[in-house]
Protein backbone atom coordinates (compact mmCIF):
# COMPACT_ATOMS: atom_id res chain seq x y z
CA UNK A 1 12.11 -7.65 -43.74
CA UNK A 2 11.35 -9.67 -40.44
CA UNK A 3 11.44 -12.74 -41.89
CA UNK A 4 15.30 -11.90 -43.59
CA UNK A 5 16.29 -10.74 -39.99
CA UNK A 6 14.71 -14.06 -38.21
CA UNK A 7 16.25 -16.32 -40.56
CA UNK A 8 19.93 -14.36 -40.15
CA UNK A 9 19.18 -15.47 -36.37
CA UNK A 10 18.16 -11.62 -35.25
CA UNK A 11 15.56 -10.17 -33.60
CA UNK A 12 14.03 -7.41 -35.53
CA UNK A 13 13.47 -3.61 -34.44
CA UNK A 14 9.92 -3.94 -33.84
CA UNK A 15 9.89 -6.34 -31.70
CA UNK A 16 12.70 -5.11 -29.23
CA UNK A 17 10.89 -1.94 -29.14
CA UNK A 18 7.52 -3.85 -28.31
CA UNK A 19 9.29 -6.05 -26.06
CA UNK A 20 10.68 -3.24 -24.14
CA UNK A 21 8.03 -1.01 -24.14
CA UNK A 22 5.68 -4.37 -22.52
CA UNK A 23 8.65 -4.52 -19.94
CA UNK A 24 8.20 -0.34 -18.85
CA UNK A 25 4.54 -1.21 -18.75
CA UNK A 26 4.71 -4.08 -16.76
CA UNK A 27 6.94 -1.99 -13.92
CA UNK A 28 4.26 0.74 -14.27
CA UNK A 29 1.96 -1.99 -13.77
CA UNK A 30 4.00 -3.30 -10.31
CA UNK A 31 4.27 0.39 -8.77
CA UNK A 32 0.65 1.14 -9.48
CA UNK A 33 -0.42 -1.81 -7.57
CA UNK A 34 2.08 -0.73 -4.79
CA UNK A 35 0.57 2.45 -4.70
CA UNK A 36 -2.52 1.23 -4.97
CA UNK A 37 -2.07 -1.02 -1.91
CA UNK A 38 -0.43 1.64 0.30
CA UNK A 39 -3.35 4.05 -0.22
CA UNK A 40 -6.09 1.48 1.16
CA UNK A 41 -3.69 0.95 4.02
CA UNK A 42 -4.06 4.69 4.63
CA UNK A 43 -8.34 5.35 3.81
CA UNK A 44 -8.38 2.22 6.54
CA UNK A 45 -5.71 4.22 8.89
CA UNK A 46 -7.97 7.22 8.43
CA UNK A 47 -11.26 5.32 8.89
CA UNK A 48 -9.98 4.26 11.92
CA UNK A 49 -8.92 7.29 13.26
CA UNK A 50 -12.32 9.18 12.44
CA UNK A 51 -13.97 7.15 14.35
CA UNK A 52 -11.91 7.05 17.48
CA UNK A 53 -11.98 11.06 16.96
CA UNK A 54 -15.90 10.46 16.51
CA UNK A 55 -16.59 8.44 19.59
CA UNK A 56 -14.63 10.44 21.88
CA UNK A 57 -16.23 13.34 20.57
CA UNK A 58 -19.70 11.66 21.47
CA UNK A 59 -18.36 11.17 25.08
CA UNK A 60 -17.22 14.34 25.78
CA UNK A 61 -20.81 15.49 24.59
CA UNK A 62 -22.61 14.05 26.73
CA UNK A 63 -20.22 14.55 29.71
CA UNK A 64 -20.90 18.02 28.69
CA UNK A 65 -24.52 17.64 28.41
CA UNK A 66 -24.83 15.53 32.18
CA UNK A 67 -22.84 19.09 33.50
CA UNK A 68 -19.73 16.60 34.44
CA UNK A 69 -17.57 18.50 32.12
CA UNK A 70 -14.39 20.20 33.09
CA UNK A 71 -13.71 23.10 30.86
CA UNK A 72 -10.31 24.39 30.66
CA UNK A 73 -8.62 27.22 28.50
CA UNK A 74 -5.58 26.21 27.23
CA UNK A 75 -2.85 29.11 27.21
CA UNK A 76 -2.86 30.66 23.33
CA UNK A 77 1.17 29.78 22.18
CA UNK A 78 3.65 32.78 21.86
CA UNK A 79 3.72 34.16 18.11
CA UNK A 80 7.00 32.54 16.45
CA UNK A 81 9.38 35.37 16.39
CA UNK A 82 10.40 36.00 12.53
């Protein structure tokens, strides 16, 4: 059947529908690899910001530790009125 509908000069059904279906799978391809990319860009964000958070926490330790800590109480914030 192919063959009649090649040699008429079409394309036949099959192949449109594979065509289009590589097309949709190629896109899915694309914004997989976007996402893909944006997520390392946040685990390195987050790495980054653990460890800040992680050092700081180290200092304030030992500052504790050595007695040079201040210690304040923050005020507890007003319940949200519903």
């Amino acid at each position: 059947m192919s063959k009649k509908v090649r040699a008429r000069g079409g394309t036949p059904d099959s192949e449109r529908r594979l065509r289009k279906q590589i097309r949709r799978l190629k896109e899915l391809r694309a914004a997989d690899a976007e996402e893909l990319a944006q997520l390392k860009a946040d685990v390195e964000a987050l790495v980054g910001a653990l460890h800040h958070a992680t050092v700081e926490n180290g200092h304030l330790r030992q500052q504790s530790a050595d007695g040079r800590a201040v210690v304040r109480v923050l005020p507890a914030p007003a319940p949200e009125a519903r």
